[in-house]
C-alpha atoms as a PDB file:
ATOM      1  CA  UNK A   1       0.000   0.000   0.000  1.00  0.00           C
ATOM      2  CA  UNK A   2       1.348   3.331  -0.722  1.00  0.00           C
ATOM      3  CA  UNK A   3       1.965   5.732   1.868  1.00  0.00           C
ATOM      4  CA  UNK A   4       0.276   9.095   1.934  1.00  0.00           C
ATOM      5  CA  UNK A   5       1.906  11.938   1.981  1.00  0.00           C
ATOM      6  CA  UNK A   6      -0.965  14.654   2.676  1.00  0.00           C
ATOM      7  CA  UNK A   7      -1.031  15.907   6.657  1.00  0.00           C
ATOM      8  CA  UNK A   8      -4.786  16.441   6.577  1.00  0.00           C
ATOM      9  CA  UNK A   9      -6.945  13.794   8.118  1.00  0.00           C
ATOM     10  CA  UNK A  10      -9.008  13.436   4.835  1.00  0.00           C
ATOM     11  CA  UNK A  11      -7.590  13.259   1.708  1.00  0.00           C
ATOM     12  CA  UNK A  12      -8.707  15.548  -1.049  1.00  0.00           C
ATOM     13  CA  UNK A  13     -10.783  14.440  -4.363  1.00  0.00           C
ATOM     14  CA  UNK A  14      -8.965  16.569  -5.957  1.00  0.00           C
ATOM     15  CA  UNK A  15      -4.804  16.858  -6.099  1.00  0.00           C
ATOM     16  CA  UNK A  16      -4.850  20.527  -7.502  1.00  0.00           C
ATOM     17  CA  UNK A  17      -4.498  22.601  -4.418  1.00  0.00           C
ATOM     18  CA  UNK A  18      -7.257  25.315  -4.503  1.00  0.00           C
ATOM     19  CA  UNK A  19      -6.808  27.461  -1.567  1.00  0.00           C
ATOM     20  CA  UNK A  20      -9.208  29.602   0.375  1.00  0.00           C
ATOM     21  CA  UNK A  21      -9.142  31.659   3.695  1.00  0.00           C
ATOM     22  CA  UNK A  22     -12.037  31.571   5.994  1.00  0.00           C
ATOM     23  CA  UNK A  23     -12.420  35.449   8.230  1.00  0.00           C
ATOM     24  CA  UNK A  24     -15.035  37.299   9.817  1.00  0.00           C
ATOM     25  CA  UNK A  25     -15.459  40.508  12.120  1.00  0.00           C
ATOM     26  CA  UNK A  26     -17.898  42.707  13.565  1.00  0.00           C
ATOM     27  CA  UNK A  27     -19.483  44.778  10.660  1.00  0.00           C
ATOM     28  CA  UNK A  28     -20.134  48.498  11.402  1.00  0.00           C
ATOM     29  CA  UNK A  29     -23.483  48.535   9.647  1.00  0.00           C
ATOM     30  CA  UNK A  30     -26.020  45.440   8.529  1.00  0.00           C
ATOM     31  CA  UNK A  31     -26.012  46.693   5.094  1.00  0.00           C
ATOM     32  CA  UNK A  32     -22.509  46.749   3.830  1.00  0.00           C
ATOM     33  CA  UNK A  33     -19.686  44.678   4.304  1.00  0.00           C
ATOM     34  CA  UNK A  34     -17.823  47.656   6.231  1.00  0.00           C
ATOM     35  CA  UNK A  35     -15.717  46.189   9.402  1.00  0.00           C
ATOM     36  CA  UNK A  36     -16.127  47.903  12.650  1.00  0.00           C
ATOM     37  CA  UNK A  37     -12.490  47.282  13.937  1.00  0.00           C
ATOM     38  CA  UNK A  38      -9.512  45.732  11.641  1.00  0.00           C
ATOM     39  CA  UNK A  39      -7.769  44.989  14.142  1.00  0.00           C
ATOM     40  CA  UNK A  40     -10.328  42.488  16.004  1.00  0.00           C
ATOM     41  CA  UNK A  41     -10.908  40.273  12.318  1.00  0.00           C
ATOM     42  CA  UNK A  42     -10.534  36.488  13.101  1.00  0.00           C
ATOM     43  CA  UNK A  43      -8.907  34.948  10.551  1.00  0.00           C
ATOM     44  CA  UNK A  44     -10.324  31.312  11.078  1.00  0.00           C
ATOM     45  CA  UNK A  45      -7.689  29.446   8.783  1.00  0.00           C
ATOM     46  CA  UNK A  46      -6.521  29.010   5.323  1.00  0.00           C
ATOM     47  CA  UNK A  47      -7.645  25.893   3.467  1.00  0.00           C
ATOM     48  CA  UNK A  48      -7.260  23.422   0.501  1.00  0.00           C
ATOM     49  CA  UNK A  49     -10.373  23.040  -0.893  1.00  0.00           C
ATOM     50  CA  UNK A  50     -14.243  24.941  -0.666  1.00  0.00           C
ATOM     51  CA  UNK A  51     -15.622  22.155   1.233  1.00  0.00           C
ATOM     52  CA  UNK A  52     -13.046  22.477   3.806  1.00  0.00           C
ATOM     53  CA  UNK A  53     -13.458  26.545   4.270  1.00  0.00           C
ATOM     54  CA  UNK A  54     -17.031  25.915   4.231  1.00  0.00           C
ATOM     55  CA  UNK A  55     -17.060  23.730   7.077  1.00  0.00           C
ATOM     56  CA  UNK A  56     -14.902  26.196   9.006  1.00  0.00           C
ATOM     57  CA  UNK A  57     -17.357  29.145   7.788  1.00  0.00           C
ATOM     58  CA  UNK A  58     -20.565  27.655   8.692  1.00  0.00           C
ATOM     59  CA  UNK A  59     -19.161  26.205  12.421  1.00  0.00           C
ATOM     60  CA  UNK A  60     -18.246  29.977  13.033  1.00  0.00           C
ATOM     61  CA  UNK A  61     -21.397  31.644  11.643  1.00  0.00           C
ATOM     62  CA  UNK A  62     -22.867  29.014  13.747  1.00  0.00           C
ATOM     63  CA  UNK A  63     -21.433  30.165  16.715  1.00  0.00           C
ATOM     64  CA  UNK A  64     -21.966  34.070  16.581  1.00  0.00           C
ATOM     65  CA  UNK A  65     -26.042  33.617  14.903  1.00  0.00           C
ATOM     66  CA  UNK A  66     -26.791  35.620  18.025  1.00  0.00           C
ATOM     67  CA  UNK A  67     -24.808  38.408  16.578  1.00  0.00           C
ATOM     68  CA  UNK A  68     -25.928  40.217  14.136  1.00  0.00           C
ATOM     69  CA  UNK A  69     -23.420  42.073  12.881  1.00  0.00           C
ATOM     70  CA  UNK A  70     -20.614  39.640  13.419  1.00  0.00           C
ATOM     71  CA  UNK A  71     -20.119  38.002   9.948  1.00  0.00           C
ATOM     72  CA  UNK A  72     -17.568  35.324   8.283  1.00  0.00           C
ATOM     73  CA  UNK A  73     -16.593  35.045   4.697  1.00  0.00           C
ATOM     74  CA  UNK A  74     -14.837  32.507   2.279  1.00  0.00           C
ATOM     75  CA  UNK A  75     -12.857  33.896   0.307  1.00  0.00           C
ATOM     76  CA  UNK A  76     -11.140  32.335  -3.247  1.00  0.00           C
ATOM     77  CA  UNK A  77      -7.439  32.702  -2.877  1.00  0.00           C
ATOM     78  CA  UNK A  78      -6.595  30.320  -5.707  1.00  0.00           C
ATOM     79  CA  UNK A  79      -8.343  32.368  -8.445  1.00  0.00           C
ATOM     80  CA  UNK A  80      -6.678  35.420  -6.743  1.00  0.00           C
ATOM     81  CA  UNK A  81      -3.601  33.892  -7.141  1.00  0.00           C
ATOM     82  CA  UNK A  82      -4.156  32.112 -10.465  1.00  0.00           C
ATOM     83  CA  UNK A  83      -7.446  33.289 -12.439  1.00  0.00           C
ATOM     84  CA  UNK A  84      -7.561  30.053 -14.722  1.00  0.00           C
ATOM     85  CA  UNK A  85      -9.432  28.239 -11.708  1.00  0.00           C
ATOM     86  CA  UNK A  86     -12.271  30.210 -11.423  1.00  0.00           C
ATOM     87  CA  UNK A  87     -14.729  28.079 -12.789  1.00  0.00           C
ATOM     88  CA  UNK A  88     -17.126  30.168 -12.045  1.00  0.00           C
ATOM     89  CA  UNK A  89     -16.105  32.904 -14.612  1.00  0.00           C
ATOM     90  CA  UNK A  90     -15.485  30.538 -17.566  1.00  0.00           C
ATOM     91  CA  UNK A  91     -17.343  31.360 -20.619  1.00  0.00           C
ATOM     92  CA  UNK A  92     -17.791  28.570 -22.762  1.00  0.00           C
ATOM     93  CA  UNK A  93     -16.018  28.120 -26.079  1.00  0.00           C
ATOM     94  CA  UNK A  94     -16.972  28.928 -29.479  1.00  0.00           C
ATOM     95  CA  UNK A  95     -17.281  25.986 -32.107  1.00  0.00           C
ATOM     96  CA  UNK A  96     -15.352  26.721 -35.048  1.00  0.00           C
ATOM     97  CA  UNK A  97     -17.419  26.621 -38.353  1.00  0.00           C
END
């Protein structure tokens, strides 16, 4: 059997790294993403894959629901870093006549 060579405790599906970070803070107002302090933002983690950040995202949302204005994002690093994986923004190809 061959050995692994990943430290996390599950391995990916995928073996192309695509790495997000996981913050939050207080926001100074309910209607725009406009942080109250800089200086108190959590920055949860950085992480391989979405469904990794999402996990971390949605146990801290989880724990400040009571709070209002205290909100967490995911944000997209890899396509930051190297816009050919954001599948998102893709337009499909043209067939050539």
């Amino acid at each position: 059997m061959k050995e692994s060579t990943m430290t996390n405790k599950k391995p990916q599906k995928s073996s192309k790294q695509l790495l997000h970070l996981v913050f939050g803070g207080e926001l100074s107002s309910l209607s725009a993403v406009d942080f109250k302090d800089l200086s108190r933002l959590d920055v949860v983690g950085f992480y391989p894959n979405y469904a990794e950040a999402h996990k971390a995202w949605l146990s801290k949302a989880r724990e400040t629901i009571d709070n209002a204005p205290m909100r967490y994002f995911i944000v997209h690093l890899h396509r930051l870093l190297d816009p050919t994986t954001d599948t998102a923004r893709k337009k499909p190809t043209k067939k050539k006549a």
